[in-house]
PDB file of N, CA and C in Angstrom:
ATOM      1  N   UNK A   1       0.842  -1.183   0.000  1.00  0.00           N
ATOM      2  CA  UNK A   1       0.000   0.000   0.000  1.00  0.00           C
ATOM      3  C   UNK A   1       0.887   1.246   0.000  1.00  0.00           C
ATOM      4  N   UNK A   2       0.788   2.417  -0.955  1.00  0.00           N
ATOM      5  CA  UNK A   2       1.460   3.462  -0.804  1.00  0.00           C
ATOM      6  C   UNK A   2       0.998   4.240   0.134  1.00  0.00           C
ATOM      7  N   UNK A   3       2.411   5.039   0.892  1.00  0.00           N
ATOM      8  CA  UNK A   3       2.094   5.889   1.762  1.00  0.00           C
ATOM      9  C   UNK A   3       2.438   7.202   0.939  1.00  0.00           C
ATOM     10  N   UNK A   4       1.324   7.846   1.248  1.00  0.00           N
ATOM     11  CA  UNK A   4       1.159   9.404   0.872  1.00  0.00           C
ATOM     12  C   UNK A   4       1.775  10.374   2.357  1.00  0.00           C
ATOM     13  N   UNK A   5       2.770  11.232   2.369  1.00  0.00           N
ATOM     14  CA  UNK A   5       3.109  11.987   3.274  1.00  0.00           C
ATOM     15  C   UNK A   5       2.776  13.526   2.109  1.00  0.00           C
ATOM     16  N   UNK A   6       2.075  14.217   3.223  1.00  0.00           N
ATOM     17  CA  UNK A   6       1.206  15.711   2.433  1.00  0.00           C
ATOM     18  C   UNK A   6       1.647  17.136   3.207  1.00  0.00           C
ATOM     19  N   UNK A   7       2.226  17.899   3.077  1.00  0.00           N
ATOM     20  CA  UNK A   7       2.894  18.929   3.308  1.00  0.00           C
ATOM     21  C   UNK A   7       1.787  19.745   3.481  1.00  0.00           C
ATOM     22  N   UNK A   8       0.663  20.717   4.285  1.00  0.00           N
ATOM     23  CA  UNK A   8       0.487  21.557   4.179  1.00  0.00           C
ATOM     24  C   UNK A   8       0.304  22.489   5.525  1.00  0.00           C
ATOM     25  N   UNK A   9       0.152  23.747   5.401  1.00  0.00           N
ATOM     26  CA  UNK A   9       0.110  24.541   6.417  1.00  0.00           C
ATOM     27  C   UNK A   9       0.681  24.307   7.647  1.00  0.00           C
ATOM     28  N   UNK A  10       2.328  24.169   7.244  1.00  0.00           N
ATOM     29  CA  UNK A  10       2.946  23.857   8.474  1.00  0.00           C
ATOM     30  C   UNK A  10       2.820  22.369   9.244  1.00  0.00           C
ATOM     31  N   UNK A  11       2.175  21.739   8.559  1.00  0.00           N
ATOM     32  CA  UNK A  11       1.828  20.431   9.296  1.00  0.00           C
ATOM     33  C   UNK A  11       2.206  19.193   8.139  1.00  0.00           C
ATOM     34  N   UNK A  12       2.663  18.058   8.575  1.00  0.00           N
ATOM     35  CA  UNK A  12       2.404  16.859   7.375  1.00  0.00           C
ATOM     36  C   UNK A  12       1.388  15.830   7.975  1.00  0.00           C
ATOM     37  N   UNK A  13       0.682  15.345   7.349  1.00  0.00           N
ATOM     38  CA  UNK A  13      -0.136  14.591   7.424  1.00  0.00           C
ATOM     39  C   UNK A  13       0.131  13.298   6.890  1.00  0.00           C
ATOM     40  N   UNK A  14       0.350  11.733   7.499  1.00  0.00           N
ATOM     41  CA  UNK A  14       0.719  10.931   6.157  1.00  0.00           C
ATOM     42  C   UNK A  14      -0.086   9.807   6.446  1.00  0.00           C
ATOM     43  N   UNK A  15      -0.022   9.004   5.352  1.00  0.00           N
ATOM     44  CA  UNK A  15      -1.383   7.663   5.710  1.00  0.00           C
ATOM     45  C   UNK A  15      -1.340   7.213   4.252  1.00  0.00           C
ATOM     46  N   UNK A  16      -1.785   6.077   4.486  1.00  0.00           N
ATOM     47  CA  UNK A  16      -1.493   4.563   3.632  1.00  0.00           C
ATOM     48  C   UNK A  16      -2.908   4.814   2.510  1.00  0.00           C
ATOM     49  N   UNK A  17      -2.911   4.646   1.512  1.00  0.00           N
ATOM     50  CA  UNK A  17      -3.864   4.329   0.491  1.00  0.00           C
ATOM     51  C   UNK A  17      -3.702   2.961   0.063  1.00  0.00           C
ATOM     52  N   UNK A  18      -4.499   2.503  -0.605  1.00  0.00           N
ATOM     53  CA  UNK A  18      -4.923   1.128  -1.697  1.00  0.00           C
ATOM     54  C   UNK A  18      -4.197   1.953  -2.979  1.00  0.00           C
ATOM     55  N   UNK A  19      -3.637   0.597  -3.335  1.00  0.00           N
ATOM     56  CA  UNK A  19      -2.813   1.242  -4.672  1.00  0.00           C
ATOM     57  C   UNK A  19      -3.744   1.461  -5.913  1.00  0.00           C
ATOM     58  N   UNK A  20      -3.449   2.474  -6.558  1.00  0.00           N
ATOM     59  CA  UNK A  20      -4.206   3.208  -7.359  1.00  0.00           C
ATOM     60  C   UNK A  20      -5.629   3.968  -7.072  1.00  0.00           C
ATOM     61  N   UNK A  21      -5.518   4.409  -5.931  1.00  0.00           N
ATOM     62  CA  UNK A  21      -5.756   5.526  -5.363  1.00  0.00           C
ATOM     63  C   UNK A  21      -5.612   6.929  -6.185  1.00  0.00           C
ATOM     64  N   UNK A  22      -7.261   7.609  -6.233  1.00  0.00           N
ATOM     65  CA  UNK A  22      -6.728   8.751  -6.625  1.00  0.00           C
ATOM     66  C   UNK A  22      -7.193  10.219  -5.063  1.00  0.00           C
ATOM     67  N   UNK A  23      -6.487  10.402  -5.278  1.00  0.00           N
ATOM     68  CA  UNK A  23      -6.501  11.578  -3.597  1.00  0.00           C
ATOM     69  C   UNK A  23      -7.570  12.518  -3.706  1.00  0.00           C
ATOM     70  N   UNK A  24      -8.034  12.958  -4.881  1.00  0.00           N
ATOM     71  CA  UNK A  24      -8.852  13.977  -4.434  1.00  0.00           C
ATOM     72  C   UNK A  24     -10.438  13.030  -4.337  1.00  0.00           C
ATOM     73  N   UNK A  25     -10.533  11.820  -4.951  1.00  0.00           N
ATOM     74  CA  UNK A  25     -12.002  10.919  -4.598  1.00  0.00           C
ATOM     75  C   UNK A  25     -11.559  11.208  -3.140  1.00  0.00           C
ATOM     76  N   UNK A  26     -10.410  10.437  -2.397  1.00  0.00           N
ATOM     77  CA  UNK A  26      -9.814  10.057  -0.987  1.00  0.00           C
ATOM     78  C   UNK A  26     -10.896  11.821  -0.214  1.00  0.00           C
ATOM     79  N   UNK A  27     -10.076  12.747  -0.545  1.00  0.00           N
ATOM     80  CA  UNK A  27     -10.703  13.890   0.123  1.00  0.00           C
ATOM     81  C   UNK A  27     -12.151  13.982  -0.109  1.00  0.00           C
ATOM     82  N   UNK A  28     -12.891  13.699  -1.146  1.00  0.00           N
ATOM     83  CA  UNK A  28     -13.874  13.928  -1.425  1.00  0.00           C
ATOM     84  C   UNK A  28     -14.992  13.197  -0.324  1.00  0.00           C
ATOM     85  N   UNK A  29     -14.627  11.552  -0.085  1.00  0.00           N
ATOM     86  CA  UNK A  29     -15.385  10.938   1.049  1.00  0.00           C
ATOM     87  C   UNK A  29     -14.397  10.977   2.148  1.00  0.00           C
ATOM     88  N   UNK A  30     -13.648  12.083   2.670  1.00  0.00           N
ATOM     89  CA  UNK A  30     -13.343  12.552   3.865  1.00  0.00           C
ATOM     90  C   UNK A  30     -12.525  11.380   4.916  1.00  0.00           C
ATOM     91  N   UNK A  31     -11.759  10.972   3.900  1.00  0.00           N
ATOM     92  CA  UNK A  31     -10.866   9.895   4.559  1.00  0.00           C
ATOM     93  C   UNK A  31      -9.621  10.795   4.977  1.00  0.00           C
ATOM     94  N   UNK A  32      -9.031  10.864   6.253  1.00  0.00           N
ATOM     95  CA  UNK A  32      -8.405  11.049   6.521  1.00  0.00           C
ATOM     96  C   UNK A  32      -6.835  10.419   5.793  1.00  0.00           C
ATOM     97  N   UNK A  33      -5.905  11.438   5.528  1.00  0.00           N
ATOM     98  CA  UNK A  33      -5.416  12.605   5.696  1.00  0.00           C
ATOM     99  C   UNK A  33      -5.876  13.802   4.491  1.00  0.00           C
ATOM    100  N   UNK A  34      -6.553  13.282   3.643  1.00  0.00           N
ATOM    101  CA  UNK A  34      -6.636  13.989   2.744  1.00  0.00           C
ATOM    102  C   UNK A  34      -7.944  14.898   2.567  1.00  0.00           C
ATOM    103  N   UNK A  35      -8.843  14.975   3.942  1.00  0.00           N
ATOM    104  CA  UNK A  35      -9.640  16.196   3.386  1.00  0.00           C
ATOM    105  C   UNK A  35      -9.024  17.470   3.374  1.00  0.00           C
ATOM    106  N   UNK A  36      -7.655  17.563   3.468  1.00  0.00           N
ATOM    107  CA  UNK A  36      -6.583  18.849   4.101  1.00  0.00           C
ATOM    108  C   UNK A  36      -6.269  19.125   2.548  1.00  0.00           C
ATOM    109  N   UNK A  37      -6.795  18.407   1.706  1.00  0.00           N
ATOM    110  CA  UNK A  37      -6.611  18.844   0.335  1.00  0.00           C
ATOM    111  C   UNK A  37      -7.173  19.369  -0.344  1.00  0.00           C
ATOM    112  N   UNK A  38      -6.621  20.843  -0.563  1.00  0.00           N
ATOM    113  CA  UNK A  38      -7.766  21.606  -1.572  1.00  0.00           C
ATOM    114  C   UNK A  38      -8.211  21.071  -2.969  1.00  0.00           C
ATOM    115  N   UNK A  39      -9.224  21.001  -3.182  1.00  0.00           N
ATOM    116  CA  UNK A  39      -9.519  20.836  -4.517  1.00  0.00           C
ATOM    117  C   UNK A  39     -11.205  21.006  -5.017  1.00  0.00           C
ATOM    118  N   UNK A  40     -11.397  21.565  -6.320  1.00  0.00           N
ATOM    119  CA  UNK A  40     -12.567  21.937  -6.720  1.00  0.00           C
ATOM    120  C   UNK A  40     -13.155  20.401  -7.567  1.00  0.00           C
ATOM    121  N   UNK A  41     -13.298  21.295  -8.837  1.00  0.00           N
ATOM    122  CA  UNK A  41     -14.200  20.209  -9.844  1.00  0.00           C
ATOM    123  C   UNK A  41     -13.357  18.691  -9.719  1.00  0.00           C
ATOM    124  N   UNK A  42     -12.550  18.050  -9.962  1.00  0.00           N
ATOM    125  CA  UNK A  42     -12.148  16.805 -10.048  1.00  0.00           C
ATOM    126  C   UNK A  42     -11.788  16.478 -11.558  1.00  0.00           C
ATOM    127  N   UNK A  43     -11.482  17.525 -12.049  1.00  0.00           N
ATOM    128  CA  UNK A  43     -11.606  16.918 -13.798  1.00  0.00           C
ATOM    129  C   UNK A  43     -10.337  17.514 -14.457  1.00  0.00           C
ATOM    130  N   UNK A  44      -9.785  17.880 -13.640  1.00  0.00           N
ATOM    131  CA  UNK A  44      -8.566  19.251 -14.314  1.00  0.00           C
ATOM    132  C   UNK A  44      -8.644  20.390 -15.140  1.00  0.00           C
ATOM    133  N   UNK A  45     -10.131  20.593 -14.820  1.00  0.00           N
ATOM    134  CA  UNK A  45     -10.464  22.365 -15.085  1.00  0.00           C
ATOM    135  C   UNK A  45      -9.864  23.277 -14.170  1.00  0.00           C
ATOM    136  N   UNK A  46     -10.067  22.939 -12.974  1.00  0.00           N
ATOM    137  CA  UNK A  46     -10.088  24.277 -12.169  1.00  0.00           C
ATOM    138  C   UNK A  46      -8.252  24.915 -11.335  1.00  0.00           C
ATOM    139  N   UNK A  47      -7.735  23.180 -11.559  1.00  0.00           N
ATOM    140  CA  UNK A  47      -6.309  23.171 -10.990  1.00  0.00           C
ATOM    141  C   UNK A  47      -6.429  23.608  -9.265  1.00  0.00           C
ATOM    142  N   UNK A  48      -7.240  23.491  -8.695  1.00  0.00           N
ATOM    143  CA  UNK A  48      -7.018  24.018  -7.151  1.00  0.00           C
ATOM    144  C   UNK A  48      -6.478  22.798  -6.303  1.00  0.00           C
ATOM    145  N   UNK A  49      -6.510  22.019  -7.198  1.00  0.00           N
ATOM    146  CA  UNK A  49      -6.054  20.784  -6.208  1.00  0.00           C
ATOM    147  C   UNK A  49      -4.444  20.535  -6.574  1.00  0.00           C
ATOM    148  N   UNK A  50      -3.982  21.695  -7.366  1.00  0.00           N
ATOM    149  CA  UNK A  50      -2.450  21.290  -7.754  1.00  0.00           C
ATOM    150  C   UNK A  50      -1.327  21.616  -6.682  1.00  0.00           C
ATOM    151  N   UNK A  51      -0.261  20.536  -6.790  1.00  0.00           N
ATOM    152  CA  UNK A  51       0.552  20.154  -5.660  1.00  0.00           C
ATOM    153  C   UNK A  51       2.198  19.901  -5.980  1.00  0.00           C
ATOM    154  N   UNK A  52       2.572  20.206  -5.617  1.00  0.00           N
ATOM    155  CA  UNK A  52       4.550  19.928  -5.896  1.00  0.00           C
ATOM    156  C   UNK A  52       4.918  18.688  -5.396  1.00  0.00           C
ATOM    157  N   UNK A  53       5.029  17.637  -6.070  1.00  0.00           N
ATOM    158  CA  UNK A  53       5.733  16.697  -6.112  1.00  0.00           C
ATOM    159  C   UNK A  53       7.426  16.868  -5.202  1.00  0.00           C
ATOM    160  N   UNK A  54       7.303  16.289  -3.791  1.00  0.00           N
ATOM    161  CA  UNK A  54       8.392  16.391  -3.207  1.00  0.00           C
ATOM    162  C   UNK A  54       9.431  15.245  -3.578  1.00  0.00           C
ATOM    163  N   UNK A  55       8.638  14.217  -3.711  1.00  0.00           N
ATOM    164  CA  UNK A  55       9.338  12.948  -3.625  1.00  0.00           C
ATOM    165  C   UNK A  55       8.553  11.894  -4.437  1.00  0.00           C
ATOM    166  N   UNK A  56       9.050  11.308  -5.527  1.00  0.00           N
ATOM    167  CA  UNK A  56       7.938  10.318  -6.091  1.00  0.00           C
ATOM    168  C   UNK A  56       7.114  10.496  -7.393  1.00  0.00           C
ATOM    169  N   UNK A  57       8.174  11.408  -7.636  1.00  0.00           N
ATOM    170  CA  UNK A  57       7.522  12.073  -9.062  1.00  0.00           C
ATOM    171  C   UNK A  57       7.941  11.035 -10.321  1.00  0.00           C
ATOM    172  N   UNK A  58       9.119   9.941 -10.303  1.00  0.00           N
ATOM    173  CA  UNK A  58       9.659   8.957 -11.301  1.00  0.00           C
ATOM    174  C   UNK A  58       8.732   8.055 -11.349  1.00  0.00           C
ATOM    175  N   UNK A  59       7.710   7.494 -10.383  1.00  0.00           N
ATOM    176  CA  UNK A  59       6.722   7.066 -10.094  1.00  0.00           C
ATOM    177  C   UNK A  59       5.196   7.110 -11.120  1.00  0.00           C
ATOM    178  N   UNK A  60       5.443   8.551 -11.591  1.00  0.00           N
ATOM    179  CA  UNK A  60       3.758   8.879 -11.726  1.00  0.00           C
ATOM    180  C   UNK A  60       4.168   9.036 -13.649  1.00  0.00           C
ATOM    181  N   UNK A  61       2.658   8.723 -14.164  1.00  0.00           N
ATOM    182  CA  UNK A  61       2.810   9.107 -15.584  1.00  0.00           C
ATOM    183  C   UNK A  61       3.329  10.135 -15.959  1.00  0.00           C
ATOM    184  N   UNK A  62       3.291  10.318 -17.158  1.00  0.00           N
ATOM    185  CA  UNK A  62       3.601  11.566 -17.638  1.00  0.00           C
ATOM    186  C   UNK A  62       2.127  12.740 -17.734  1.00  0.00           C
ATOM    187  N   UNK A  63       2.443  13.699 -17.544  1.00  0.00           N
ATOM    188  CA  UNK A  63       1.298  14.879 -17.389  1.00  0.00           C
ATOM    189  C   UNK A  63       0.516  14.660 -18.950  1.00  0.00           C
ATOM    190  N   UNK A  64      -0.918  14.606 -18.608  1.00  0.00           N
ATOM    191  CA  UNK A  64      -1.378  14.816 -19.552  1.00  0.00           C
ATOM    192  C   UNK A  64      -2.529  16.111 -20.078  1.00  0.00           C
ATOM    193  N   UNK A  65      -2.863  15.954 -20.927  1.00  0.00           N
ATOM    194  CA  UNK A  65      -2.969  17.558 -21.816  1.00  0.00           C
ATOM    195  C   UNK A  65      -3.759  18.165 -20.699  1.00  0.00           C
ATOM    196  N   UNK A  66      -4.407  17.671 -19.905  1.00  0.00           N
ATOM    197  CA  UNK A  66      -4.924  18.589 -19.282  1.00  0.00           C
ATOM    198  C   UNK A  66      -4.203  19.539 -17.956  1.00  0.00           C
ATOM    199  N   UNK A  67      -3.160  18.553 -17.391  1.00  0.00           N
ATOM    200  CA  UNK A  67      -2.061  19.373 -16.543  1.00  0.00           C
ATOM    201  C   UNK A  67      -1.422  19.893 -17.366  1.00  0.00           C
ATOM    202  N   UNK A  68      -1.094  19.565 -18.583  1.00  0.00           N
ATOM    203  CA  UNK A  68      -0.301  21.065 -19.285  1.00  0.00           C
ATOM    204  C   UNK A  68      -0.782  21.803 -19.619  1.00  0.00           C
ATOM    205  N   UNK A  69      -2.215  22.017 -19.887  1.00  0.00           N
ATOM    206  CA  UNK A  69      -3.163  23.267 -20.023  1.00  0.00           C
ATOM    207  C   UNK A  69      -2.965  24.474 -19.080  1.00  0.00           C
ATOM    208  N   UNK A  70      -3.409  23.161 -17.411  1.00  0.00           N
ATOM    209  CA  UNK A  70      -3.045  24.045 -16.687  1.00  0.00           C
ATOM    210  C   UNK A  70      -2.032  24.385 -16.096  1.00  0.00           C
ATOM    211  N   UNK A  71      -1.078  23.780 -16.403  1.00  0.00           N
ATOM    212  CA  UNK A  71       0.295  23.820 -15.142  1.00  0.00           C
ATOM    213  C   UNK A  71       0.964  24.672 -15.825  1.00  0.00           C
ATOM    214  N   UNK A  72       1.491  24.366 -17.045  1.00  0.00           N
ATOM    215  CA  UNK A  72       2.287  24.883 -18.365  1.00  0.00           C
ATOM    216  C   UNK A  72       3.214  24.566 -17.672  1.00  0.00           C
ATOM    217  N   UNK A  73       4.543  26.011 -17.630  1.00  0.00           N
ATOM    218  CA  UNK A  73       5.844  25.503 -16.893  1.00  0.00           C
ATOM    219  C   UNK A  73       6.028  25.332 -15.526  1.00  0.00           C
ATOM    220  N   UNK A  74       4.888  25.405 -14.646  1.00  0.00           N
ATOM    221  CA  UNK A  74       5.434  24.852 -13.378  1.00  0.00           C
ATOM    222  C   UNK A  74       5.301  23.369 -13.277  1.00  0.00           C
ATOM    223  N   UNK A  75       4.493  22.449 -14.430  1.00  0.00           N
ATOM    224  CA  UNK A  75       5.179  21.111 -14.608  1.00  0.00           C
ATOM    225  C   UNK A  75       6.642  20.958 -14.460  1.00  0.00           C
ATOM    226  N   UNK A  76       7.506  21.728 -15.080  1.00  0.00           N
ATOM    227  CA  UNK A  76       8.856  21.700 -14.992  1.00  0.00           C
ATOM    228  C   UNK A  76       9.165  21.522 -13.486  1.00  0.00           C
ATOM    229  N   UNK A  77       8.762  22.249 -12.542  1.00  0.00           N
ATOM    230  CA  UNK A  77       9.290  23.039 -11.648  1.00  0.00           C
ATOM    231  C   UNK A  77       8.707  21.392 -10.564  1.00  0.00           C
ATOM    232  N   UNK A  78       7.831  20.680 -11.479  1.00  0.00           N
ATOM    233  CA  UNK A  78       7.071  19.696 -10.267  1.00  0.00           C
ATOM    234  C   UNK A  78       5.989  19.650  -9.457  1.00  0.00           C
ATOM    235  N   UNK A  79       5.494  20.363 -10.970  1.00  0.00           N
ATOM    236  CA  UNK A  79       3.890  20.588 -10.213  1.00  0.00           C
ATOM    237  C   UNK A  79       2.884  19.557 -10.488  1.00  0.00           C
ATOM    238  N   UNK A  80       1.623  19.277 -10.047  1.00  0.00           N
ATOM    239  CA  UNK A  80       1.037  18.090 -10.922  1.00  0.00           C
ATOM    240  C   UNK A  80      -0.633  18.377 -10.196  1.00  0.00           C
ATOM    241  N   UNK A  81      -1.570  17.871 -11.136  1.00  0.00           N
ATOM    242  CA  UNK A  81      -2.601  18.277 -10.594  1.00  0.00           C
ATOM    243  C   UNK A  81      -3.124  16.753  -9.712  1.00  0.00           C
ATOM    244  N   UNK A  82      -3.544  16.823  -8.516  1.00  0.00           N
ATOM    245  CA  UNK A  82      -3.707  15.708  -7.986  1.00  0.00           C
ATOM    246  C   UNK A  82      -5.044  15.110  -8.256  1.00  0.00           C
ATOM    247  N   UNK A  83      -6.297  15.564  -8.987  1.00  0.00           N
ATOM    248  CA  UNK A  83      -7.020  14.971  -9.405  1.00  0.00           C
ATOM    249  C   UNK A  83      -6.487  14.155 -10.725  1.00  0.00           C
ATOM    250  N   UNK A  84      -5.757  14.438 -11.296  1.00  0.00           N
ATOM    251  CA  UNK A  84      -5.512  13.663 -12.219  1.00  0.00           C
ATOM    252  C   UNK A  84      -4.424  12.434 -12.444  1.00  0.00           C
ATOM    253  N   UNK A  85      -3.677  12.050 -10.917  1.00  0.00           N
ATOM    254  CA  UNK A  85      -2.801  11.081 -10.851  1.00  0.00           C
ATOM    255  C   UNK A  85      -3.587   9.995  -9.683  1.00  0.00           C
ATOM    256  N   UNK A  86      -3.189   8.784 -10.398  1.00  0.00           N
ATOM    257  CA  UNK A  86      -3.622   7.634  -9.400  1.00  0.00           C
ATOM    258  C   UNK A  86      -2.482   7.138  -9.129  1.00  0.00           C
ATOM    259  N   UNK A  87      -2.203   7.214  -7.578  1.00  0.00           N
ATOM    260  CA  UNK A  87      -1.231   6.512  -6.773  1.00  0.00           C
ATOM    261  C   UNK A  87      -0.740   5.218  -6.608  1.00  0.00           C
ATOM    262  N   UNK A  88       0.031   5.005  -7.094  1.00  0.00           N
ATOM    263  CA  UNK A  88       0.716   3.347  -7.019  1.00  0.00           C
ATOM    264  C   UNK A  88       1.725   3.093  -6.001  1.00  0.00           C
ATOM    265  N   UNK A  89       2.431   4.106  -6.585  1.00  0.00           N
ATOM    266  CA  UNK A  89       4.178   4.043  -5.430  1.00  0.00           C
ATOM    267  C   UNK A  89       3.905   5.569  -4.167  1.00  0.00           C
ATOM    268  N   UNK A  90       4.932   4.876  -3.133  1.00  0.00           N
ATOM    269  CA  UNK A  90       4.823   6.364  -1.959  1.00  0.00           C
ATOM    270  C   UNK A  90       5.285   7.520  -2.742  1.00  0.00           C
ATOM    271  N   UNK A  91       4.746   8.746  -2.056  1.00  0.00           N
ATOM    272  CA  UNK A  91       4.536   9.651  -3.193  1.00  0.00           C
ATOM    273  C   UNK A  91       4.393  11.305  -1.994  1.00  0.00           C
ATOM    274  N   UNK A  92       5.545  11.851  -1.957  1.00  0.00           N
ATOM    275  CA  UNK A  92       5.469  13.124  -0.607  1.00  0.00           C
ATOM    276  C   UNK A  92       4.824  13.955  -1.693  1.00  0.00           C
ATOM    277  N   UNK A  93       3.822  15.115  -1.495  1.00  0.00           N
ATOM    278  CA  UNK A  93       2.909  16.316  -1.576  1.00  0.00           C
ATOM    279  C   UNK A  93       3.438  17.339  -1.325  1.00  0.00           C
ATOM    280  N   UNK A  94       3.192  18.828  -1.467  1.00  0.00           N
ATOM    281  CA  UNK A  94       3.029  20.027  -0.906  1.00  0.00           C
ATOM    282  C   UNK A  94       2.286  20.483  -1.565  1.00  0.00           C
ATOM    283  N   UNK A  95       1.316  21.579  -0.697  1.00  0.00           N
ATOM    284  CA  UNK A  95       0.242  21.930  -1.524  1.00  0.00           C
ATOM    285  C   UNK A  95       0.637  23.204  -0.473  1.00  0.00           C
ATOM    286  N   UNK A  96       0.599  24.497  -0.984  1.00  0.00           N
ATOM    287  CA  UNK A  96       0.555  25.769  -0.313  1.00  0.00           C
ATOM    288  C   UNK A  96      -0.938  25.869   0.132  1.00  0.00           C
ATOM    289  N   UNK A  97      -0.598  27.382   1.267  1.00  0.00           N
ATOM    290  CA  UNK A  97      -1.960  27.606   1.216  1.00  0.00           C
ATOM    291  C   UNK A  97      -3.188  28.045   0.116  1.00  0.00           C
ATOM    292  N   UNK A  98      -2.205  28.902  -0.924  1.00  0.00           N
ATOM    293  CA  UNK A  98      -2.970  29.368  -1.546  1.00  0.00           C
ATOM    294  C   UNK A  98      -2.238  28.653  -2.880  1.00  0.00           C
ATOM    295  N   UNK A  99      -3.058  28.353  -3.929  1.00  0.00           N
ATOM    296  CA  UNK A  99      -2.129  27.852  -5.292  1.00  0.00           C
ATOM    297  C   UNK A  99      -2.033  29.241  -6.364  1.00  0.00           C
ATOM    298  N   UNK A 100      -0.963  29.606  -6.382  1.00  0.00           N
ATOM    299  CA  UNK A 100      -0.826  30.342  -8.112  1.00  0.00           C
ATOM    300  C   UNK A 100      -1.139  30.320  -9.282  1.00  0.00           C
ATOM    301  N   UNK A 101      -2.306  31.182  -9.545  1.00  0.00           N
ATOM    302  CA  UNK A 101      -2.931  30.554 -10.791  1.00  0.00           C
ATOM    303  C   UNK A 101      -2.385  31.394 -12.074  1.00  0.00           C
ATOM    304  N   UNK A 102      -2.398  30.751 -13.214  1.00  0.00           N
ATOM    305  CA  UNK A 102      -1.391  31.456 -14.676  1.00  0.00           C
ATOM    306  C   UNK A 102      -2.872  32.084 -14.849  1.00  0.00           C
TER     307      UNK A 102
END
């Protein structure tokens, strides 16, 4: 089972998922650790649920058109939208308080 460790507001939060897990369903029915995760629509319109890959980023697919819509170059930088990755391998988070929108 991957462990998710989640960076936010000064605090980490970490806890075990079922592999292929996607985090923002996880927040959505309020499973702990992840209702601490912002996120809107679930579809990769809105990007509020986007997060910096600390650790575990060799792990995850490659971004698809819809995180490069929205991410553009902070993909580079290790950004990723978390509605749109399902968790296999442990995988560290940061999500600010507020996200930067292009």
């Amino acid at each position: 089972m991957p462990t998710i460790t989640f960076h936010k507001d000064d605090q980490v939060h970490v806890g075990e998922v079922q592999a292929n897990t996607n985090l923002v369903v996880r927040a959505g029915i309020k499973q702990f650790p992840f209702p601490h995760l912002n996120y809107g629509c679930g579809m990769g319109k809105c990007a509020k649920c986007a997060c910096k890959v600390l650790e575990g980023a060799e792990h995850l697919p490659a971004a698809n058109w819809k995180e490069k819509k929205q991410l553009g170059d902070r993909l580079e930088q290790g950004w990723r939208l978390t509605c749109q990755l399902w968790i296999t391998e442990d995988i560290t988070l940061e999500q600010p308080i507020t996200v930067e929108s292009e």
